[in-house]
Protein backbone atom coordinates (compact mmCIF):
# COMPACT_ATOMS: atom_id res chain seq x y z
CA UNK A 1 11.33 -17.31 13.94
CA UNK A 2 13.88 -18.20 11.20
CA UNK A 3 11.48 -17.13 8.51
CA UNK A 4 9.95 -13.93 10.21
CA UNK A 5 13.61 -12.45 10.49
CA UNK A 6 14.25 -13.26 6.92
CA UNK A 7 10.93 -11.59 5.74
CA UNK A 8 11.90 -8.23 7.66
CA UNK A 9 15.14 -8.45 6.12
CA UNK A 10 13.76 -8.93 2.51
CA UNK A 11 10.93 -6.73 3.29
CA UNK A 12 13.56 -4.01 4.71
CA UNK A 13 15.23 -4.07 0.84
CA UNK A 14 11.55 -4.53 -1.17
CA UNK A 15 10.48 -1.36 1.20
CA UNK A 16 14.35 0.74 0.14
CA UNK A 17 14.45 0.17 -3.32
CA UNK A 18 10.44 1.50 -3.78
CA UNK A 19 12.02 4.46 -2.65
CA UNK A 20 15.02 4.31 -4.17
CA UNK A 21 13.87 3.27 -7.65
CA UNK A 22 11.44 4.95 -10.21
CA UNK A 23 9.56 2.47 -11.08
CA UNK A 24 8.81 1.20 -7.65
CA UNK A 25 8.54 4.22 -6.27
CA UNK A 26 5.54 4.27 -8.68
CA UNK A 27 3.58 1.29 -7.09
CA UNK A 28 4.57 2.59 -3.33
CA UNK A 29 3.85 6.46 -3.63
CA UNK A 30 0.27 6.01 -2.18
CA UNK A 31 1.26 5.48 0.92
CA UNK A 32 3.44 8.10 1.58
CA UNK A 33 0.96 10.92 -0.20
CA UNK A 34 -0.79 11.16 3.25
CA UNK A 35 0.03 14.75 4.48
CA UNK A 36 -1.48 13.58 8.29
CA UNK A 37 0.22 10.45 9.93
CA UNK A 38 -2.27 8.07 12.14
CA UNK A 39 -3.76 4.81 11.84
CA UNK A 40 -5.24 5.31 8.69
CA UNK A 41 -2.11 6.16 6.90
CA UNK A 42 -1.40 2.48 7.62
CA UNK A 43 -4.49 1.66 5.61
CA UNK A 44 -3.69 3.77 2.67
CA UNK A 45 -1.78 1.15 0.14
CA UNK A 46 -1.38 0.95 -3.70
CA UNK A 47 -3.24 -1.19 -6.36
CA UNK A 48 0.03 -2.09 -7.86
CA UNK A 49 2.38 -3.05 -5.50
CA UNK A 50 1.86 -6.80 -5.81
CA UNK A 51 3.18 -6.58 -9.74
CA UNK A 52 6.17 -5.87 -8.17
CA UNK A 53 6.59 -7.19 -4.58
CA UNK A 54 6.94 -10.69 -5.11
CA UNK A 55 10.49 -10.79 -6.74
CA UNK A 56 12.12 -9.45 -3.47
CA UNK A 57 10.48 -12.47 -1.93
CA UNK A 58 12.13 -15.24 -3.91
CA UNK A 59 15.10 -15.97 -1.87
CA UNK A 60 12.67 -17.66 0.58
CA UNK A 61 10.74 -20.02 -1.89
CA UNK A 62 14.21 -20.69 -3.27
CA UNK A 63 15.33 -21.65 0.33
CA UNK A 64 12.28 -24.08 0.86
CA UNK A 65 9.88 -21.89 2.86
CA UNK A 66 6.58 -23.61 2.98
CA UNK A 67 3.87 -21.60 1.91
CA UNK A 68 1.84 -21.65 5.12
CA UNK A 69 5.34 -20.41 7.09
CA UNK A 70 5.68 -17.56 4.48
CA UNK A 71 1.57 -16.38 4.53
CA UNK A 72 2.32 -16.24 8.55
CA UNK A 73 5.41 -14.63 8.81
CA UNK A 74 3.97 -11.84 6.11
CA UNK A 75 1.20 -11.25 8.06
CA UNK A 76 2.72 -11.05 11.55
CA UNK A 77 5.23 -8.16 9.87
CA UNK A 78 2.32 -6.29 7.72
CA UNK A 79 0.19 -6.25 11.59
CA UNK A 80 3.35 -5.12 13.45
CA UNK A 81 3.41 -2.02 11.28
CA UNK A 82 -0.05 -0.92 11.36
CA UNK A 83 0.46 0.59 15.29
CA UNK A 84 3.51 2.63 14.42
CA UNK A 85 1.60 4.83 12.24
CA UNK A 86 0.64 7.43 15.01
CA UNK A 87 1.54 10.84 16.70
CA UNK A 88 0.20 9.91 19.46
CA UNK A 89 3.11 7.58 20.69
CA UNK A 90 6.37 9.25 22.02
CA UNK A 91 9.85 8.11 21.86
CA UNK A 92 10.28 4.49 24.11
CA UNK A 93 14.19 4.63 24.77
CA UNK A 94 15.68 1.40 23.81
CA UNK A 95 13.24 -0.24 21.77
CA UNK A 96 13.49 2.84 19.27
CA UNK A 97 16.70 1.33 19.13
CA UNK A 98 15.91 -2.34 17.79
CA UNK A 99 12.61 -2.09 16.74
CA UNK A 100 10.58 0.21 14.01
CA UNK A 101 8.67 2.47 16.56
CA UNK A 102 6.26 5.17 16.04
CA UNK A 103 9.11 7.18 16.23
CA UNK A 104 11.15 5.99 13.82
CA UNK A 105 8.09 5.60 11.57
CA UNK A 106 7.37 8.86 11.70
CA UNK A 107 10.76 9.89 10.63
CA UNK A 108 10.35 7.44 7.50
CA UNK A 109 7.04 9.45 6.07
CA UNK A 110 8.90 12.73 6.16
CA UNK A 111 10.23 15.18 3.50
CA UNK A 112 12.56 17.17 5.87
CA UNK A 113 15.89 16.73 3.98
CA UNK A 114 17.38 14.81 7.10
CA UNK A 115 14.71 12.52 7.35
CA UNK A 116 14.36 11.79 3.53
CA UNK A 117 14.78 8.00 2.89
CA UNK A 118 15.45 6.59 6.41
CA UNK A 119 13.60 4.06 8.56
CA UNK A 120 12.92 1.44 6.20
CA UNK A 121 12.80 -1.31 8.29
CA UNK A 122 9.10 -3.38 8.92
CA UNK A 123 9.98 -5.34 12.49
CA UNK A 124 13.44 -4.30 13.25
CA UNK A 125 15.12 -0.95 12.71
CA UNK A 126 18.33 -3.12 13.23
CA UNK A 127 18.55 -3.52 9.49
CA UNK A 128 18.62 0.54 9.20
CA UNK A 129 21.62 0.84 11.20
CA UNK A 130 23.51 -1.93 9.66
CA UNK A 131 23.16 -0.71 6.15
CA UNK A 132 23.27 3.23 7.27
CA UNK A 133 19.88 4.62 6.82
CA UNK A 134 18.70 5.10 10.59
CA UNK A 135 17.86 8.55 11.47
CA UNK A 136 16.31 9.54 14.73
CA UNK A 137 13.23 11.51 15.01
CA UNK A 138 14.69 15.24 16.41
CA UNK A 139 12.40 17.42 18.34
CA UNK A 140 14.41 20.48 16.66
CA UNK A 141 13.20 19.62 13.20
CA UNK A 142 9.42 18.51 13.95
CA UNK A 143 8.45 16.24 11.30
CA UNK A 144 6.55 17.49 7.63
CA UNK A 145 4.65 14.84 5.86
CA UNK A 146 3.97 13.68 2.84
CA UNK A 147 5.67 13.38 -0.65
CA UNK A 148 7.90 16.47 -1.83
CA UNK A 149 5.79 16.46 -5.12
CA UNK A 150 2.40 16.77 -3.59
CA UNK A 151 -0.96 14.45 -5.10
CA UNK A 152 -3.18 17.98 -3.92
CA UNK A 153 -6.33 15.60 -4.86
CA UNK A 154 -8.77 13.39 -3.72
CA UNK A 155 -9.14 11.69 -6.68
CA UNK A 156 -8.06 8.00 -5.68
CA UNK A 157 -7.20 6.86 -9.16
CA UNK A 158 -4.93 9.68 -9.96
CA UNK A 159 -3.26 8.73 -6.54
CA UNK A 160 -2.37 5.62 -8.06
CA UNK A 161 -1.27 6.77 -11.45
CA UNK A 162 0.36 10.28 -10.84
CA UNK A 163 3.96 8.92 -11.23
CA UNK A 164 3.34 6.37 -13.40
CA UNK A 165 1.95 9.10 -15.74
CA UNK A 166 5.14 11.33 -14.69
CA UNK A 167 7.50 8.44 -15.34
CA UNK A 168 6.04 7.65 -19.09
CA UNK A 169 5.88 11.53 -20.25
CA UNK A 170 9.43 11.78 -19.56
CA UNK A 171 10.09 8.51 -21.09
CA UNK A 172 8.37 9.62 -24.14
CA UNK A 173 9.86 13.05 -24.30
CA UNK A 174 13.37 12.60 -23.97
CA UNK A 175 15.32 11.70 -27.00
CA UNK A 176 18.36 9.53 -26.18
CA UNK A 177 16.54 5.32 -25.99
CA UNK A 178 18.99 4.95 -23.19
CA UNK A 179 17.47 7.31 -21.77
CA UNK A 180 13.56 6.12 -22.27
CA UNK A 181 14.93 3.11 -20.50
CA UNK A 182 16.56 4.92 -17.32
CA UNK A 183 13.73 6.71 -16.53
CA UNK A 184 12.26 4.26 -14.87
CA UNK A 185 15.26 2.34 -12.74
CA UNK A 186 16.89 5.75 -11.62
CA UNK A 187 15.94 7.94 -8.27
CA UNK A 188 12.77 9.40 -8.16
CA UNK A 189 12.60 13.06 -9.41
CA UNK A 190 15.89 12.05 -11.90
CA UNK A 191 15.53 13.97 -15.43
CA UNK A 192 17.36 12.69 -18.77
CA UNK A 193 19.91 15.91 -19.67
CA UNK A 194 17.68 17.13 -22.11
CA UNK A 195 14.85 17.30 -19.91
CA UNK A 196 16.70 18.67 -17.39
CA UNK A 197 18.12 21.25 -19.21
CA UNK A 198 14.78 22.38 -20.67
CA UNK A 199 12.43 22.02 -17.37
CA UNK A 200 15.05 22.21 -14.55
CA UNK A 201 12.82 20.67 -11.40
CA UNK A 202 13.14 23.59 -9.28
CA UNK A 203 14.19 23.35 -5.20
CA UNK A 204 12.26 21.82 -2.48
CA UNK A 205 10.75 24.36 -0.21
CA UNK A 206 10.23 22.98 3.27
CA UNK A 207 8.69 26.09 4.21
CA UNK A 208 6.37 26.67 1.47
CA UNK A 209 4.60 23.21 2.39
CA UNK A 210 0.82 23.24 3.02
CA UNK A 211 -1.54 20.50 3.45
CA UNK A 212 -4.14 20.16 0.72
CA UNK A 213 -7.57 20.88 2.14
CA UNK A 214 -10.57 22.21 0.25
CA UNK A 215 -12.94 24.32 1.95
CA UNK A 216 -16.36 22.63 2.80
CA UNK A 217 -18.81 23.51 4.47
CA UNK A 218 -20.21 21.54 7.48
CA UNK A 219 -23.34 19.87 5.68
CA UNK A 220 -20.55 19.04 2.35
CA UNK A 221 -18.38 17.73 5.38
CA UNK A 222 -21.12 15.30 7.25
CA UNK A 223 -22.37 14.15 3.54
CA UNK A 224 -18.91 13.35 1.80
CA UNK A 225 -18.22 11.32 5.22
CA UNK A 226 -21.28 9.32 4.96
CA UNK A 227 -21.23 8.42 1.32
CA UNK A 228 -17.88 7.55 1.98
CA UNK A 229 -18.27 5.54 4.50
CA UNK A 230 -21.42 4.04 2.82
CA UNK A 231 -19.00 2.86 -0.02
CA UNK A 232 -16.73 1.30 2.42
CA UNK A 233 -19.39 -0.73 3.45
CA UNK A 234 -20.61 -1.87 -0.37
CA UNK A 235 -16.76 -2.29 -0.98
CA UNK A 236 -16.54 -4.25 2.35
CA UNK A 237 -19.67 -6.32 0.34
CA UNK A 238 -18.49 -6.78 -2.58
CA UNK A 239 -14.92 -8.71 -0.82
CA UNK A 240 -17.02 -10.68 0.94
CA UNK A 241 -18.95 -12.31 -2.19
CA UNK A 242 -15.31 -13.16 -3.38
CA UNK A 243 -16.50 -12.28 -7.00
CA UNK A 244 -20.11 -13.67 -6.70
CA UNK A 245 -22.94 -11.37 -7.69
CA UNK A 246 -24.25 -8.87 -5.76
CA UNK A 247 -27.39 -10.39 -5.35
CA UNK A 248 -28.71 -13.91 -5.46
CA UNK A 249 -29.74 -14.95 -9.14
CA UNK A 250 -27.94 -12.45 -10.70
CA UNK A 251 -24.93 -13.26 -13.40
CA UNK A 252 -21.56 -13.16 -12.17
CA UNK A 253 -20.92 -9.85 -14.20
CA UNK A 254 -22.96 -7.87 -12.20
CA UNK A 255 -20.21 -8.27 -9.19
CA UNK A 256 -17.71 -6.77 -11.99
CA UNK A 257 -20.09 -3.68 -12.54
CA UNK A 258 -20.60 -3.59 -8.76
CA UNK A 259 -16.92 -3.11 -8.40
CA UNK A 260 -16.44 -0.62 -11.33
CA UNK A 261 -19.73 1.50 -9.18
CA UNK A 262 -18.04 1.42 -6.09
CA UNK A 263 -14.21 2.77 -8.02
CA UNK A 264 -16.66 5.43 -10.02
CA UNK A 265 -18.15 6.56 -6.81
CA UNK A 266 -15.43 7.07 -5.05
CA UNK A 267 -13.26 8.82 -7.88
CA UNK A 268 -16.74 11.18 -8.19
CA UNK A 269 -16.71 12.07 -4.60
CA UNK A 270 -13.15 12.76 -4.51
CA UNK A 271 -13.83 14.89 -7.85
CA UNK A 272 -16.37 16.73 -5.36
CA UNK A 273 -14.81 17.68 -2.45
CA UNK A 274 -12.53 19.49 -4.32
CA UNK A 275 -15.29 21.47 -5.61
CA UNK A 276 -14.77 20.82 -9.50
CA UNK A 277 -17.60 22.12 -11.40
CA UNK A 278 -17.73 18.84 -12.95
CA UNK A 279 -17.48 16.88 -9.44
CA UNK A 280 -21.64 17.09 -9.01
CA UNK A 281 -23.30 16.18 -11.81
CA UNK A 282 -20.89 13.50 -11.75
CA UNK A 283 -21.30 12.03 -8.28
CA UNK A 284 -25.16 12.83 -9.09
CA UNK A 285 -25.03 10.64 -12.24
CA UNK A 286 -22.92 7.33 -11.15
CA UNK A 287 -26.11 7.27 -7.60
CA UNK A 288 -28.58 7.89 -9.98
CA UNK A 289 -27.44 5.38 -12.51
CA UNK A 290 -26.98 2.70 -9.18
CA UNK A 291 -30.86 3.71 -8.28
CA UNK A 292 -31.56 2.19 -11.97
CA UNK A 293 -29.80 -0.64 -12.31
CA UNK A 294 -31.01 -1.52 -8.67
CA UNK A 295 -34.38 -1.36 -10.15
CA UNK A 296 -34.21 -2.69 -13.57
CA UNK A 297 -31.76 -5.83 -12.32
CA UNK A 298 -33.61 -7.01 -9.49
CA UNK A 299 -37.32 -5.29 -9.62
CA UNK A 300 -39.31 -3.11 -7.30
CA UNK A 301 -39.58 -4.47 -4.05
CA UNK A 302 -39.49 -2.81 -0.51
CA UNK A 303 -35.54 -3.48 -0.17
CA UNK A 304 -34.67 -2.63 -3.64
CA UNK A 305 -36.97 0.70 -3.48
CA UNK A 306 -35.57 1.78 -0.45
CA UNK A 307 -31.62 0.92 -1.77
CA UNK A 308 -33.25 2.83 -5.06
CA UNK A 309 -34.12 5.57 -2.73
CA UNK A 310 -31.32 6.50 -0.86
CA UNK A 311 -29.18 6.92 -3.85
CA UNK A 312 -31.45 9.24 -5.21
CA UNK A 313 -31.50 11.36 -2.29
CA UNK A 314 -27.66 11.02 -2.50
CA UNK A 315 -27.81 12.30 -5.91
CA UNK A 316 -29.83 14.97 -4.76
CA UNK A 317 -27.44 15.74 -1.80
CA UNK A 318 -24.55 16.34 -4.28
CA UNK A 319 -26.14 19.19 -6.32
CA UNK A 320 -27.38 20.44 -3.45
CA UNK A 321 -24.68 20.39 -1.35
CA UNK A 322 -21.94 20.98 -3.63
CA UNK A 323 -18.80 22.53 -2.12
CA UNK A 324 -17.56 25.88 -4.00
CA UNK A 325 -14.12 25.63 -5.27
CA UNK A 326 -11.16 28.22 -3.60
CA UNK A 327 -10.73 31.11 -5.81
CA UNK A 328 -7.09 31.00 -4.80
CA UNK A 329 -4.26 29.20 -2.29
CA UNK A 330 -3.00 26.65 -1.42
CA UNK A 331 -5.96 24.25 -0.97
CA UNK A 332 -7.53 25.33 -4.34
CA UNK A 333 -4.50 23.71 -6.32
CA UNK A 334 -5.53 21.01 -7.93
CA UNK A 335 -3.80 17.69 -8.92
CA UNK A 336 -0.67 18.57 -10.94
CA UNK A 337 -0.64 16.73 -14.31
CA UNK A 338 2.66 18.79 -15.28
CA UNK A 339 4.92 16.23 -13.78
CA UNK A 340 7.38 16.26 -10.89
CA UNK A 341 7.92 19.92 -10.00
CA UNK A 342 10.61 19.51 -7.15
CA UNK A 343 14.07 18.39 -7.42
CA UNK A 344 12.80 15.02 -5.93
CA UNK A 345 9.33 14.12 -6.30
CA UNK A 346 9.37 12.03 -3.30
């Protein structure tokens, strides 16, 4: 018990300085870029936080934590907090109180300004009102979420690398060294003076949000879902073969280029369903390529044909089926490669 309550207090300062810091903000951002709020918002998580996490983590190895206790009392908090993503949960009196609650969560993924950098807490919510960052969720200001610099793409690796890219432009740009260095340990959306007086972030608009949704038609709807879900299975796969090769007898380095298929598929399909005119013959080229190397790696057998197969037809599906980009709006905005564009591009 000892060691859980310590975790969800160093978890509840690891969790506030990725939003209070640049730099961490960086490896955290992912989660937060969600515009809807349910259970799979829970599931939405960076590749980089574990460069990071570790350090705030210390104190407990340094106290004599055994591994084992540690592994347990990390899972027990990262399970707690998968329920509390969800809308569908109302306000529960007095364990909004001591507890992080759907409620309370839901405050904690919003850009209103009141609800901007509250709720931080994994377990307990007790930590928020000690060190002043509770806010409760108000049925007067209904919560908006997402990130006040919007990702407006589906593209899963420029999810993961939008502010790092911000972060090192500015670094580059600016002229004082002091300022290369501050970039990255100050506030999100913080500009060096020069920056700031060239390219002034303008104001956050509340009321000028919109969620990000390319048009698609209901055929481009029912085959992006089932190529996506057919890559969570192969991902799903290739975990479970810990490294291994895909198949038996083949070298180890084919599970590496099964992993780099799986990222390339699902950056392609994300490329897609935002109707790029280079999102097809993309998406068409990585399944078609897959129907090869199926082939040529492991011969022509009744599995491998039929594997071979269905990826061609896939490829054939996304030229077929591609969606038509918006000529204009909000949901034809693509991913912003300008850098942050709000005063605070959280």
């Amino acid at each position: 018990v000892l060691g859980l309550l310590l975790y969800d207090f160093l978890y509840y300062w690891h969790h506030r300085l990725g939003h209070e810091v640049a730099l961490f903000w960086a490896a955290h951002v992912v989660h937060h870029q969600s515009e809807d709020f349910n259970l799979g918002t829970a599931l939405r998580q960076s590749s980089s936080t574990f460069l990071v996490g570790w350090v705030f983590y210390l104190p407990m190895a340094i106290l004599g934590f055994p591994p084992l206790v540690f592994a347990v009392v990390a899972l027990i908090d990262l399970l707690y907090q998968y329920w509390i993503h969800t809308e569908q949960i109302g306000r529960l009196g007095w364990f909004d109180r001591v507890f992080a609650s759907p409620s309370n969560h839901r405050v904690h993924h919003g850009v209103n300004e009141r609800y901007l950098d509250k709720n931080y807490g994994g377990i307990l919510i007790l930590w928020d009102r000690l060190f002043g960052t509770f806010e409760e969720e108000r049925d007067d200001d209904p919560v908006v979420y997402g990130t006040r610099k919007p990702l407006r793409s589906h593209d899963p690796l420029w999810a993961n690398l939008e502010v790092y890219a911000a972060l090192a432009r500015d670094s580059w740009r600016t002229r004082r060294w002091g300022d290369k260095l501050r970039v990255w340990g100050k506030p999100p959306g913080w500009q060096p003076p020069d920056l700031a007086a060239a390219e002034p972030h303008p104001p956050f608009d509340l009321s000028a949000a919109r969620k990000y949704d390319p048009p698609l038609t209901s055929a481009a709807a029912v085959y992006a879902g089932l190529l996506f879900a057919a890559l969570i299975a192969a991902g799903a796969h290739a975990l479970a073969l810990d490294g291994g090769p895909p198949l038996a007898g083949m070298p180890a380095s084919y599970g590496t280029a099964y992993a780099i298929w799986i990222l390339m598929s699902l950056w392609a399909l994300g490329r897609w369903t935002e109707g790029r005119t280079q999102g097809a013959p993309i998406l068409a080229g990585v399944l078609s390529a897959a129907a090869l190397a199926v082939i040529l790696t492991a011969g022509l057998t009744a599995t491998t044909g039929t594997v071979a197969g269905t990826l061609l037809l896939a490829a054939l599906g996304a030229v077929r089926l591609r969606p038509r980009r918006a000529a204009s709006g909000p949901a034809a905005v693509g991913p912003d490669r300008s850098g942050p564009t709000t005063a605070d591009s959280r």
